[in-house]
PDB file of N, CA and C in Angstrom:
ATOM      1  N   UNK A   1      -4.215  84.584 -31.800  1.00  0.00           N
ATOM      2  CA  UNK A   1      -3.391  83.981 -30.768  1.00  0.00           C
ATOM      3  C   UNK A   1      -3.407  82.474 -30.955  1.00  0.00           C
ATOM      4  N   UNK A   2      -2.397  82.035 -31.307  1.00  0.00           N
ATOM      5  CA  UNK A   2      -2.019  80.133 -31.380  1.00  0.00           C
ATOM      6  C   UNK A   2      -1.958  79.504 -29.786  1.00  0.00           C
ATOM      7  N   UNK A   3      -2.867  78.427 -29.957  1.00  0.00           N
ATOM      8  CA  UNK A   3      -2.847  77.628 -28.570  1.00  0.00           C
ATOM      9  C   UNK A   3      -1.014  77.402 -28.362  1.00  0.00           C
ATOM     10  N   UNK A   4      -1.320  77.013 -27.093  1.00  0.00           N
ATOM     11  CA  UNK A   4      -0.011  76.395 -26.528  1.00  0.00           C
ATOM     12  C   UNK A   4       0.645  75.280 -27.146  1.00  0.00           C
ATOM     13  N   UNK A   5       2.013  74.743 -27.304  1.00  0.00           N
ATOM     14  CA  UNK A   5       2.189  73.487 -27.961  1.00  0.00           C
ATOM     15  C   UNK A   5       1.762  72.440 -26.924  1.00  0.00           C
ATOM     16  N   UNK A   6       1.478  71.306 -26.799  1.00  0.00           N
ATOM     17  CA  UNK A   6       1.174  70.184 -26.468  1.00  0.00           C
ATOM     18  C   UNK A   6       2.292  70.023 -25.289  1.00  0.00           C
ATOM     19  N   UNK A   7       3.517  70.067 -25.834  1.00  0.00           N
ATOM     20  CA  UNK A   7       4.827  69.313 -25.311  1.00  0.00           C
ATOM     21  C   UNK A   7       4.818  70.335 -24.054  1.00  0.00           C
ATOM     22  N   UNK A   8       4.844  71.799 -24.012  1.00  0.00           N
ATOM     23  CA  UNK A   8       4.681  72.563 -23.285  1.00  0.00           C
ATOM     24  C   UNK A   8       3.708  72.802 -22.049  1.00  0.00           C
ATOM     25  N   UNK A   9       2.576  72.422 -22.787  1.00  0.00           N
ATOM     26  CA  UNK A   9       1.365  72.361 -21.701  1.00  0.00           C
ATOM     27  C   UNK A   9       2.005  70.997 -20.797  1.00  0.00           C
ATOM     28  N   UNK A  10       2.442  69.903 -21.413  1.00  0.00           N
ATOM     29  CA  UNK A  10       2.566  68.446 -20.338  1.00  0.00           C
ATOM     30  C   UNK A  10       3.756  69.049 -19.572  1.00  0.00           C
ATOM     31  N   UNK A  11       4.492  69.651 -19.744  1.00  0.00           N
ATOM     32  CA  UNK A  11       5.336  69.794 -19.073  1.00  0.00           C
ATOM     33  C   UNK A  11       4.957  70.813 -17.491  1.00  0.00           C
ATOM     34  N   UNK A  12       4.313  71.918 -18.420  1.00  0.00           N
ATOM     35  CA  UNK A  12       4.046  72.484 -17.134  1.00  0.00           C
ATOM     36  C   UNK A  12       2.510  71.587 -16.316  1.00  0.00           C
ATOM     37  N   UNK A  13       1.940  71.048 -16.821  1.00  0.00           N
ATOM     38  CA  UNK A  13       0.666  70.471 -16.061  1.00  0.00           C
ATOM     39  C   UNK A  13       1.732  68.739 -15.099  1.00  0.00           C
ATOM     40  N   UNK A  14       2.960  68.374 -15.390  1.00  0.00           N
ATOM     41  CA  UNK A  14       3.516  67.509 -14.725  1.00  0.00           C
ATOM     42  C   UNK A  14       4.260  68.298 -13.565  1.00  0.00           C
ATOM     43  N   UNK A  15       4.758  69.106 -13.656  1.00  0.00           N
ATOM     44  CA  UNK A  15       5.384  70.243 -12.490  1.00  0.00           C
ATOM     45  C   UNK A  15       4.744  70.327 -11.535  1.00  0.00           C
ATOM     46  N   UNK A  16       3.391  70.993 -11.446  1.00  0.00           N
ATOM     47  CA  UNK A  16       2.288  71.349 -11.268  1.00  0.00           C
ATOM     48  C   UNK A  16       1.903  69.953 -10.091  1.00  0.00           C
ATOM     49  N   UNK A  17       2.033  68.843 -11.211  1.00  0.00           N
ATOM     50  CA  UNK A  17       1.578  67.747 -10.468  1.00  0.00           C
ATOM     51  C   UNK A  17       2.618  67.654  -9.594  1.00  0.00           C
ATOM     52  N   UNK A  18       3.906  67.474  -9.826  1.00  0.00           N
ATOM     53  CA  UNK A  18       4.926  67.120  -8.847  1.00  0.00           C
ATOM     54  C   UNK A  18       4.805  68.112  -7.714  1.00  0.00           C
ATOM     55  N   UNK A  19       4.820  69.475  -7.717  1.00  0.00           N
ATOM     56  CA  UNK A  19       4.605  70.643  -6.841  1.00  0.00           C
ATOM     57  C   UNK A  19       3.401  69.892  -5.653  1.00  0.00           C
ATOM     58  N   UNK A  20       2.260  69.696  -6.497  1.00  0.00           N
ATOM     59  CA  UNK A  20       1.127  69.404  -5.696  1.00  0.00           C
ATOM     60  C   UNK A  20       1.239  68.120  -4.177  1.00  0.00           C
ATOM     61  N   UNK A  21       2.143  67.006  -5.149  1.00  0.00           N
ATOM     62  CA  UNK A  21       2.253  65.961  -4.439  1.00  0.00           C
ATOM     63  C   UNK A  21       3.285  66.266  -3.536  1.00  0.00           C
ATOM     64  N   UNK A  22       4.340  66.800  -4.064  1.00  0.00           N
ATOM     65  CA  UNK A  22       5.643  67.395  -2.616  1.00  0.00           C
ATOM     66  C   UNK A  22       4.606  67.702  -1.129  1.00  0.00           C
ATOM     67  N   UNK A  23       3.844  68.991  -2.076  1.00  0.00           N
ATOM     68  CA  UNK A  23       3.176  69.764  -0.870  1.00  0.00           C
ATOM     69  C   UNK A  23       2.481  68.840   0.002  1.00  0.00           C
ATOM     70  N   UNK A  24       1.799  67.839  -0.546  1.00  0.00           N
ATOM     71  CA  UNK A  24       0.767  66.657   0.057  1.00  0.00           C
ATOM     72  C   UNK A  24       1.067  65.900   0.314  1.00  0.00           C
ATOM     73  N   UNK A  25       2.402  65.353   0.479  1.00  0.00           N
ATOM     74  CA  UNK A  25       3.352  64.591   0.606  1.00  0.00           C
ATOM     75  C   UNK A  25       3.071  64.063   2.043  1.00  0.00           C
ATOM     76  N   UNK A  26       3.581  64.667   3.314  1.00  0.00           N
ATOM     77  CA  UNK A  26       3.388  63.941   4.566  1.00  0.00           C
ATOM     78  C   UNK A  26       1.851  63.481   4.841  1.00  0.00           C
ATOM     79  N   UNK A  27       0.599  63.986   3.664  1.00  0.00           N
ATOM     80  CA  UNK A  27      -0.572  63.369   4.140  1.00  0.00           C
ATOM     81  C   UNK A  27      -1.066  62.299   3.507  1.00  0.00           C
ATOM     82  N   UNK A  28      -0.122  62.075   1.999  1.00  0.00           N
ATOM     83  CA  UNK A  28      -0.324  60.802   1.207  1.00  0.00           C
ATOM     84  C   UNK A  28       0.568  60.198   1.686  1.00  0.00           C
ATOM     85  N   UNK A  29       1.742  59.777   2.441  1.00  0.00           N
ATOM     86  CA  UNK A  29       2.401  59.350   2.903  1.00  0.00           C
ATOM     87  C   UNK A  29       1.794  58.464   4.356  1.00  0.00           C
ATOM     88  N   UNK A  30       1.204  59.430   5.154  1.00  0.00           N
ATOM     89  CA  UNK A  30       0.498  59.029   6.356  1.00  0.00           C
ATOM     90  C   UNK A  30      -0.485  58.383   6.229  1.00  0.00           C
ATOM     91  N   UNK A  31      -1.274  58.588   5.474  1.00  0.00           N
ATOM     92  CA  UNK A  31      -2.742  57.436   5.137  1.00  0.00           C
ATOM     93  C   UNK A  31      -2.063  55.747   4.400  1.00  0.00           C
ATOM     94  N   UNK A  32      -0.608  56.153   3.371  1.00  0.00           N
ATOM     95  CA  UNK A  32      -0.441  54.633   3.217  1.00  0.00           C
ATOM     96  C   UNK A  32       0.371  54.313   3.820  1.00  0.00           C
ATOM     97  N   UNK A  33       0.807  54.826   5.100  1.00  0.00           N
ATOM     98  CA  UNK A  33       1.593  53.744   6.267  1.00  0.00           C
ATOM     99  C   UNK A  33       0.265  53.564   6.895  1.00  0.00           C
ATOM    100  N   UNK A  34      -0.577  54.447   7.458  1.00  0.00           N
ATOM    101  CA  UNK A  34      -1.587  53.308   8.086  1.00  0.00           C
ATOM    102  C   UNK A  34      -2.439  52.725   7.362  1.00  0.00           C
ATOM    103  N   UNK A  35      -2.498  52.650   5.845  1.00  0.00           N
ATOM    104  CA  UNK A  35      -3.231  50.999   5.281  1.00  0.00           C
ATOM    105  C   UNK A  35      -2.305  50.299   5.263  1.00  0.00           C
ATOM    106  N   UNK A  36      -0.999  50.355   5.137  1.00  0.00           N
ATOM    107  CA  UNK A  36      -0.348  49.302   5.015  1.00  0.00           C
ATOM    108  C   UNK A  36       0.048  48.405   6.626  1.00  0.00           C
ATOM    109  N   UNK A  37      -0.129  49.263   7.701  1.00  0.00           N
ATOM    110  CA  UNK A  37      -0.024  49.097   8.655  1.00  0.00           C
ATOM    111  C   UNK A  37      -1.049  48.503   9.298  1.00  0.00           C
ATOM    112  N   UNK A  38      -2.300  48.627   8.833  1.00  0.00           N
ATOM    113  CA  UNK A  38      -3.526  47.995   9.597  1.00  0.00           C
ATOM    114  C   UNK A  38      -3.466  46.577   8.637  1.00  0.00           C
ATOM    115  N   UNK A  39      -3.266  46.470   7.488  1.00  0.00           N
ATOM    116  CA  UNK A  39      -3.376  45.572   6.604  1.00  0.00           C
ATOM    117  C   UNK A  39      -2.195  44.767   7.060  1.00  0.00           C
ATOM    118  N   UNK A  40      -1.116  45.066   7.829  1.00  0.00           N
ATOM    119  CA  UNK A  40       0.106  44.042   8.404  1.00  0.00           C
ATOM    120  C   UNK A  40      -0.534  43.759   9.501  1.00  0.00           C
ATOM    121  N   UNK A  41      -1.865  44.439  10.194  1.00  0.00           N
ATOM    122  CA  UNK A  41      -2.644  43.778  11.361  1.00  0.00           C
ATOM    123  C   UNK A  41      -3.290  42.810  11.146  1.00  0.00           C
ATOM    124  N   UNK A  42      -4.046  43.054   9.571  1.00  0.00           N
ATOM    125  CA  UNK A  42      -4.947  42.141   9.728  1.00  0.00           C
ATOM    126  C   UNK A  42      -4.301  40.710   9.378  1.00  0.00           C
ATOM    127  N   UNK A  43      -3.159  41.151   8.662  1.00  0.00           N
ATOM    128  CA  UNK A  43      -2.846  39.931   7.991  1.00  0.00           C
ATOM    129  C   UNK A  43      -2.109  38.889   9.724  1.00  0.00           C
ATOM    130  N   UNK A  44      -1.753  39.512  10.406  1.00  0.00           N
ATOM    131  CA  UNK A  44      -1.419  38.794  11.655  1.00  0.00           C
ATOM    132  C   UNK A  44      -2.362  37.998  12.371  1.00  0.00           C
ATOM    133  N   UNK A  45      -3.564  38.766  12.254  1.00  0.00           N
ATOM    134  CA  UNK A  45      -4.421  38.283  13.018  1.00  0.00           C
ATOM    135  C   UNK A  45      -5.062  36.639  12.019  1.00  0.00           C
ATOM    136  N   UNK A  46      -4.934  37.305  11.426  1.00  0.00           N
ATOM    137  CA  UNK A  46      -5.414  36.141  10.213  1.00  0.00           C
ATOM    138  C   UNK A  46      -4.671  35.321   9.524  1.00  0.00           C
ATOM    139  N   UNK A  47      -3.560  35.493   9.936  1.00  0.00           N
ATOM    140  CA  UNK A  47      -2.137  34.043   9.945  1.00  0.00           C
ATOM    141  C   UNK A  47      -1.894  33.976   8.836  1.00  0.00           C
ATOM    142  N   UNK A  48      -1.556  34.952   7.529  1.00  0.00           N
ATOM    143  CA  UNK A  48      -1.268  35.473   5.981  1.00  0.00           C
ATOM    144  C   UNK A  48       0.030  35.570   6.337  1.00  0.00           C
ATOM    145  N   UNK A  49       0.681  35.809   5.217  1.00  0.00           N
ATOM    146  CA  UNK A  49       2.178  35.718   5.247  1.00  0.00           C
ATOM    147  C   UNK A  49       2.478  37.531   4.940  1.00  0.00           C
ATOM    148  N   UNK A  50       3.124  38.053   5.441  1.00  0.00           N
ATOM    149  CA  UNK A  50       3.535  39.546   4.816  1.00  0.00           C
ATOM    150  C   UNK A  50       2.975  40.323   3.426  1.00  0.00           C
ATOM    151  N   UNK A  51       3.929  39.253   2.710  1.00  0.00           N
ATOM    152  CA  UNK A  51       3.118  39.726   1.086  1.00  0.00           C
ATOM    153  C   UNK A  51       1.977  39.755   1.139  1.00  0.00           C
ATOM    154  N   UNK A  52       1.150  38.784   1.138  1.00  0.00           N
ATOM    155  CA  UNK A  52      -0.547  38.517   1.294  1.00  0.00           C
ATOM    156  C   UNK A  52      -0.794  39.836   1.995  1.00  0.00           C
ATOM    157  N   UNK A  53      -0.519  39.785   2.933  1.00  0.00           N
ATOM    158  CA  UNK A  53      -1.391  41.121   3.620  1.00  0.00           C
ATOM    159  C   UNK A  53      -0.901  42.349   3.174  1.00  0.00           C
ATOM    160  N   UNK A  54      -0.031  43.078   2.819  1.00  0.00           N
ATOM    161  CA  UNK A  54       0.457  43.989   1.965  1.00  0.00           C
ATOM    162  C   UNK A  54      -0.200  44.319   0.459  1.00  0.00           C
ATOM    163  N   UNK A  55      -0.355  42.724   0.233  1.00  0.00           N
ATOM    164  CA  UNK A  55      -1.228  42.707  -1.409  1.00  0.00           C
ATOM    165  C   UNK A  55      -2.396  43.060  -0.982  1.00  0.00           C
ATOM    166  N   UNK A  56      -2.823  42.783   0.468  1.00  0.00           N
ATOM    167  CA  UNK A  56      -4.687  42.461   0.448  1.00  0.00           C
ATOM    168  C   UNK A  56      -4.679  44.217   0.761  1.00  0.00           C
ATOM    169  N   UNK A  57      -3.822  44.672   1.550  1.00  0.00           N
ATOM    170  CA  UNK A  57      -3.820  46.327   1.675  1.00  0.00           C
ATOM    171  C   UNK A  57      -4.248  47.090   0.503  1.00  0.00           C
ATOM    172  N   UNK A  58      -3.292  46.584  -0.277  1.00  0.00           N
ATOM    173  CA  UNK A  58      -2.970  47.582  -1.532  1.00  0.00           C
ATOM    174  C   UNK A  58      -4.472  46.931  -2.337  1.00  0.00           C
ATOM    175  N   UNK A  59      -5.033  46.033  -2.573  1.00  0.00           N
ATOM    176  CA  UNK A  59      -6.095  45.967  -3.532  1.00  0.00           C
ATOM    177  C   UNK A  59      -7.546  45.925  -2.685  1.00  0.00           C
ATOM    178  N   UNK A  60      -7.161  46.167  -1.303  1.00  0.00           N
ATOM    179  CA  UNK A  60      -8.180  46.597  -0.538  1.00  0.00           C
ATOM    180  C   UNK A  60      -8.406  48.352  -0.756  1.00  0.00           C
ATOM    181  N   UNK A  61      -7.309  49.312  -0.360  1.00  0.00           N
ATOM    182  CA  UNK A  61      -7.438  50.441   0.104  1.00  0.00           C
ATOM    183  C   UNK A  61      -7.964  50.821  -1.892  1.00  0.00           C
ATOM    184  N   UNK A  62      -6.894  50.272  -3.226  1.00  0.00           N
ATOM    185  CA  UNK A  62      -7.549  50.626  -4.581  1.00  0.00           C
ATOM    186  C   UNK A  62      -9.247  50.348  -4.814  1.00  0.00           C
ATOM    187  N   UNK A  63      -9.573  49.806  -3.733  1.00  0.00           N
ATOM    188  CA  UNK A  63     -11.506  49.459  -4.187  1.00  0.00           C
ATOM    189  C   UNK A  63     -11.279  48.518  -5.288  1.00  0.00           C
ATOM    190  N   UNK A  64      -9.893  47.800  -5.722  1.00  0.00           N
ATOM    191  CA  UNK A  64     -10.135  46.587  -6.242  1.00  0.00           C
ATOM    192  C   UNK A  64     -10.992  45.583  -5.874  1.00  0.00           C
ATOM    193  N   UNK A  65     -10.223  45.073  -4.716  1.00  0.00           N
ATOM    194  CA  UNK A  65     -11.203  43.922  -4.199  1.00  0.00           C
ATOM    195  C   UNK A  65     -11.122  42.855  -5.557  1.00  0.00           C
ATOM    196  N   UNK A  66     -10.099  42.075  -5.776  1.00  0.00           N
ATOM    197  CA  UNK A  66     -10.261  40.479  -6.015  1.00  0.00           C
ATOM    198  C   UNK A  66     -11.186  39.398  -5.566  1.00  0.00           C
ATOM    199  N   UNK A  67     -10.658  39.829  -4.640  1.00  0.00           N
ATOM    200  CA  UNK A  67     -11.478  38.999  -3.405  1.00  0.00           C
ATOM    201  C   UNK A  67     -11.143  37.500  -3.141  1.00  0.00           C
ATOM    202  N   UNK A  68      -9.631  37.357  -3.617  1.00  0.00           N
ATOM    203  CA  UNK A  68      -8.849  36.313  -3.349  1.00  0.00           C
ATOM    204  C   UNK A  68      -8.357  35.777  -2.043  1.00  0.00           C
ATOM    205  N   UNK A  69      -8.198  36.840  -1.218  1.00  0.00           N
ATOM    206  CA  UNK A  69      -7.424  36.620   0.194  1.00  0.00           C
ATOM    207  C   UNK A  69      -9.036  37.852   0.765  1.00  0.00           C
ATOM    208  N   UNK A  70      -9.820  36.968   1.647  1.00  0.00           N
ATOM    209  CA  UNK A  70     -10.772  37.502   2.244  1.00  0.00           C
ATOM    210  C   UNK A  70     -10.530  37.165   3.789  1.00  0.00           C
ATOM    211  N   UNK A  71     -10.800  38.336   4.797  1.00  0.00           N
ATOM    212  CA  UNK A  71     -10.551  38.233   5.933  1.00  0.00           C
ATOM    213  C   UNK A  71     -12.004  37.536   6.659  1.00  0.00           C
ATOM    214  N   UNK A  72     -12.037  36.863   7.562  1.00  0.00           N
ATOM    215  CA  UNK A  72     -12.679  36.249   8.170  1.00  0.00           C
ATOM    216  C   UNK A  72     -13.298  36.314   9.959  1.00  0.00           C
ATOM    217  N   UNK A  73     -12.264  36.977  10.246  1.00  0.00           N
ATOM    218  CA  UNK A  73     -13.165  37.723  11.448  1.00  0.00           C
ATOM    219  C   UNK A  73     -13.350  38.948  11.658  1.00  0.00           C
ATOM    220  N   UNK A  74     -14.374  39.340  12.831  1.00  0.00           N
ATOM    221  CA  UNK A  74     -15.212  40.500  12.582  1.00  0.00           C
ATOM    222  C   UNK A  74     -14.773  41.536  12.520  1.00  0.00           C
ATOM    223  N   UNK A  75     -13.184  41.448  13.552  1.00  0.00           N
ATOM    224  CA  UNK A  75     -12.463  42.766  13.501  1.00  0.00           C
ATOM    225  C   UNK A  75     -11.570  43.414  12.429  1.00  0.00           C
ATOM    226  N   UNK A  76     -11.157  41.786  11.825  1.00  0.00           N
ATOM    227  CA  UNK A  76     -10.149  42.269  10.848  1.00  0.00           C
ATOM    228  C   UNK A  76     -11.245  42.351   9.385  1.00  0.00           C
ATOM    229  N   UNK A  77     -12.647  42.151   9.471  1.00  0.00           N
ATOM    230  CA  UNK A  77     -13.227  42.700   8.037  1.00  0.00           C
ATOM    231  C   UNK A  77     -13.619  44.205   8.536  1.00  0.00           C
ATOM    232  N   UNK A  78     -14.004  44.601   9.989  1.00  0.00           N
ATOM    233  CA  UNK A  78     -13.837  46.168  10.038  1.00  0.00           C
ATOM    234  C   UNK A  78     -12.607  47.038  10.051  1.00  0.00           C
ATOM    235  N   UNK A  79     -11.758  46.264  10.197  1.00  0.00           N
ATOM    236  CA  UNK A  79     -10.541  47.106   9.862  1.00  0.00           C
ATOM    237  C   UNK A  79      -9.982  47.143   8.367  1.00  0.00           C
ATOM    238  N   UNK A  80     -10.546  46.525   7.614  1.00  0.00           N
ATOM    239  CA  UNK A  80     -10.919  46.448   5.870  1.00  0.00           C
ATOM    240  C   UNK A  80     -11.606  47.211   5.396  1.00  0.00           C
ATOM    241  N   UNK A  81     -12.739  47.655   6.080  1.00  0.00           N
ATOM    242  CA  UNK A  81     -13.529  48.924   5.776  1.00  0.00           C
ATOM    243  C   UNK A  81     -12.619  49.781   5.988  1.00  0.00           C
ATOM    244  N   UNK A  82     -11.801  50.205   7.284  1.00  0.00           N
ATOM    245  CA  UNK A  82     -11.246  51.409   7.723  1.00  0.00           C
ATOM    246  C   UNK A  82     -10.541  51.597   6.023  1.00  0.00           C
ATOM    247  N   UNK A  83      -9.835  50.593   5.756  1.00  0.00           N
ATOM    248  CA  UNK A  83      -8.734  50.294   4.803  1.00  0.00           C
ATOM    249  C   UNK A  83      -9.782  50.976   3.543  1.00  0.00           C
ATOM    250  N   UNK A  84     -10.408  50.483   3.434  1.00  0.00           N
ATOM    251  CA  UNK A  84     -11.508  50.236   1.828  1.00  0.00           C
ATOM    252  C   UNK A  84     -11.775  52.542   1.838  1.00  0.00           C
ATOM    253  N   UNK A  85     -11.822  52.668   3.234  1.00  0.00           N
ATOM    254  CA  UNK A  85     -12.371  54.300   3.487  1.00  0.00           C
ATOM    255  C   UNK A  85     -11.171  54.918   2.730  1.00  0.00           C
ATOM    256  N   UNK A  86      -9.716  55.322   3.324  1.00  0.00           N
ATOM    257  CA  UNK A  86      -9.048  55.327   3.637  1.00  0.00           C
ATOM    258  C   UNK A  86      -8.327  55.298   2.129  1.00  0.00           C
ATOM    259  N   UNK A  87      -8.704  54.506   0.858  1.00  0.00           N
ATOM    260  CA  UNK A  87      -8.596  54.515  -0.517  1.00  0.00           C
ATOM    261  C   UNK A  87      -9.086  55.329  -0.942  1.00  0.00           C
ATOM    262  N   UNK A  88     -10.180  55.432  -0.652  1.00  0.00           N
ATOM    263  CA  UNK A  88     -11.413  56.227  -1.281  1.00  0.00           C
ATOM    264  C   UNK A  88     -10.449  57.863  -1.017  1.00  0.00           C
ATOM    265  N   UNK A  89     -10.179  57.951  -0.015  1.00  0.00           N
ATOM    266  CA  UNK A  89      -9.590  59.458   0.682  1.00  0.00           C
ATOM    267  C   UNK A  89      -8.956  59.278   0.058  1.00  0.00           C
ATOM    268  N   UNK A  90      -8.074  58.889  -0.237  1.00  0.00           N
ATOM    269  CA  UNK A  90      -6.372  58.946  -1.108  1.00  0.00           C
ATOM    270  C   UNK A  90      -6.298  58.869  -3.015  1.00  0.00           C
ATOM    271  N   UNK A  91      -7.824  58.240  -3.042  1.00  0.00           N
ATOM    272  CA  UNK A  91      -7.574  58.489  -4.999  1.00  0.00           C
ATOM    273  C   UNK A  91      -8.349  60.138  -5.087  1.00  0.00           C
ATOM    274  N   UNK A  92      -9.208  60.423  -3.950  1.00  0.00           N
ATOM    275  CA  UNK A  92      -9.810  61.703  -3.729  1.00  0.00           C
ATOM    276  C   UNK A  92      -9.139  62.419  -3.743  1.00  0.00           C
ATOM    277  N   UNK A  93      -8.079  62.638  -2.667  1.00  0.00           N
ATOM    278  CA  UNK A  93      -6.809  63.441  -2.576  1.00  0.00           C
ATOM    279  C   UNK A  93      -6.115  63.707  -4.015  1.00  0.00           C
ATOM    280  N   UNK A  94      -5.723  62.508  -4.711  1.00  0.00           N
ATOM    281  CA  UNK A  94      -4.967  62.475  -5.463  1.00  0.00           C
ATOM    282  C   UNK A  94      -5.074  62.880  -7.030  1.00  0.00           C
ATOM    283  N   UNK A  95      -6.811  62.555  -7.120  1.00  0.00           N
ATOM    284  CA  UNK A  95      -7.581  63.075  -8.044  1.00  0.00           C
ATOM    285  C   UNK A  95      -7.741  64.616  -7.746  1.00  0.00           C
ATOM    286  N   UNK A  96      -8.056  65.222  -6.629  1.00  0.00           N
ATOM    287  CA  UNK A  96      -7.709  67.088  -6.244  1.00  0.00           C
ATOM    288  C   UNK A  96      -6.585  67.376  -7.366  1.00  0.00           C
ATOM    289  N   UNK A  97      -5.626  67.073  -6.803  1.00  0.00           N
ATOM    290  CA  UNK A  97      -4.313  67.886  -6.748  1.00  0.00           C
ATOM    291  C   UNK A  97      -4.431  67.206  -7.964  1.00  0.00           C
ATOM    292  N   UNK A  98      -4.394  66.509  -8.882  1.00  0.00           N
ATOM    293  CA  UNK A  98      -4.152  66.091 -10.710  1.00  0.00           C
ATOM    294  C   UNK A  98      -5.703  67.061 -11.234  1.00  0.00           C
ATOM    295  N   UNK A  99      -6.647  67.292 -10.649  1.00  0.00           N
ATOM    296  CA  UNK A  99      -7.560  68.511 -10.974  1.00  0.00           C
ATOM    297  C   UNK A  99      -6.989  70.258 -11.076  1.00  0.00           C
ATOM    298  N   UNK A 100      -6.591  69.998 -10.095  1.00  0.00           N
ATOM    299  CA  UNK A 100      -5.775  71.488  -9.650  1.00  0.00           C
ATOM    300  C   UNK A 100      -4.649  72.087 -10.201  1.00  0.00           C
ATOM    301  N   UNK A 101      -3.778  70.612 -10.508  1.00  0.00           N
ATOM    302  CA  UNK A 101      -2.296  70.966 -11.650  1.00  0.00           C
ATOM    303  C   UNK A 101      -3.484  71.251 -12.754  1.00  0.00           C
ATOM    304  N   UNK A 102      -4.069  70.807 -13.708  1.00  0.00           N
ATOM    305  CA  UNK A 102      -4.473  71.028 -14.487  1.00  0.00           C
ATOM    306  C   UNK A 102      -5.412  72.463 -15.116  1.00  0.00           C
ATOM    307  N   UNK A 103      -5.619  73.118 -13.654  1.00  0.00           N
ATOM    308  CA  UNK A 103      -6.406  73.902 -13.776  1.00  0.00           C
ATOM    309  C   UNK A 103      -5.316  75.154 -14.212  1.00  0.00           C
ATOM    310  N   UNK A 104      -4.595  75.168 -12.909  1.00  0.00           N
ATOM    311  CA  UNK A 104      -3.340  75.954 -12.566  1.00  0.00           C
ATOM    312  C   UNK A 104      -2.508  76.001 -14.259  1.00  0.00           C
ATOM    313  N   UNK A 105      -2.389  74.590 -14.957  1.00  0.00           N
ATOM    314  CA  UNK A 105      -1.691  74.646 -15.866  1.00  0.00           C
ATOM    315  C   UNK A 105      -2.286  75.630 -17.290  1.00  0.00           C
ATOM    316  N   UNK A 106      -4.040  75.464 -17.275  1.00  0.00           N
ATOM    317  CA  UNK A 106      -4.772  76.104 -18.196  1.00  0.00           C
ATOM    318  C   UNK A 106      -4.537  77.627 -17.963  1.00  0.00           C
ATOM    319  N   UNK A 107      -4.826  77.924 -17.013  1.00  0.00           N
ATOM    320  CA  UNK A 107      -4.887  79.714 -16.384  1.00  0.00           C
ATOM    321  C   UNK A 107      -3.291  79.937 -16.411  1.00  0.00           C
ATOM    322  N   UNK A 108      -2.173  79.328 -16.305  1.00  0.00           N
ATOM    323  CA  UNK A 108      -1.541  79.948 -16.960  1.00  0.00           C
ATOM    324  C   UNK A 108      -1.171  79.822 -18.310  1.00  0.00           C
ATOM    325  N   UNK A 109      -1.567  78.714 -19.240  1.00  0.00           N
ATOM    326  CA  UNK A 109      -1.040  79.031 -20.716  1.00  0.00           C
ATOM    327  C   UNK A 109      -2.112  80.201 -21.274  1.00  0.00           C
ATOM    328  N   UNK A 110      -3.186  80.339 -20.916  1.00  0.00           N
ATOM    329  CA  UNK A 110      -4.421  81.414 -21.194  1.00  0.00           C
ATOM    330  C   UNK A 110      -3.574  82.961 -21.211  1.00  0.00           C
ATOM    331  N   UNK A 111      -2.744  83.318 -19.904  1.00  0.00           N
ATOM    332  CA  UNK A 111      -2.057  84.502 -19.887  1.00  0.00           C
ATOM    333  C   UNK A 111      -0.758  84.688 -20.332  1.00  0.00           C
ATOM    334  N   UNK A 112      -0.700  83.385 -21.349  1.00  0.00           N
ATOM    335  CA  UNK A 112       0.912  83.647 -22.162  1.00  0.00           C
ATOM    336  C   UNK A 112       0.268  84.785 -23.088  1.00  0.00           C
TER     337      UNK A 112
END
C-alpha cells in the first residue's frame, strides 16, 4: 500500500482546518472582540490613540509583549492580564482544532 500524495493529504488536512474554524467560529470571534474591546478600554483610560491600543491588544493577547506601549495604572495592567489570559485561550483553541484537522486528516488517508 503507497502512502498518500502530499498535495492530497494538505488539501484534505486544510478543509478539515477550515471545517474546524467555521464550527468555532462564534467562539474565536467572541474572545477577539472582547480583547480588542478591553484593549480600546485600556487604551482610553490611558489616553493612546486607537491604533496603539488595538496594537497593544493584539501583541498583548499573542504573549508577545514588546513592551513598547506599557499600561500604567492598576486597572488597566489587570485588564492586560484578562487580555494576556484570553491569548493563551485562543492559540489553545486554535492549536485544538489545527491538532484535530490533522488527526481527522491521518485516520482518514489510513482507510483509503
Amino acid at each position: 500500500m503507497s502512502p498518500p500524495a502530499p498535495k492530497s493529504v494538505r488539501r484534505r488536512f486544510l478543509a478539515a482546518l477550515a471545517r474546524g474554524l467555521y464550527i468555532t467560529w462564534p467562539v474565536l470571534s467572541g474572545i477577539l472582540v472582547i480583547e480588542v474591546a478591553l484593549g480600546l478600554l485600556i487604551g482610553f483610560v490611558e489616553g493612546w490613540s486607537v491604533g496603539e491600543a488595538v496594537y497593544f491588544s493584539f501583541v498583548t493577547g499573542l504573549t508577545i509583549g514588546y513592551g513598547d506601549i506599557v499600561p500604567r495604572q492598576t486597572l488597566t495592567r489587570a485588564l492586560a492580564v484578562v487580555i494576556g489570559f484570553g491569548g493563551i485561550l485562543l492559540t489553545g483553541l486554535v492549536a485544538g482544532i489545527a491538532v484535530n484537522a490533522m488527526r481527522a486528516t491521518l485516520a482518514d488517508g489510513a482507510g483509503r
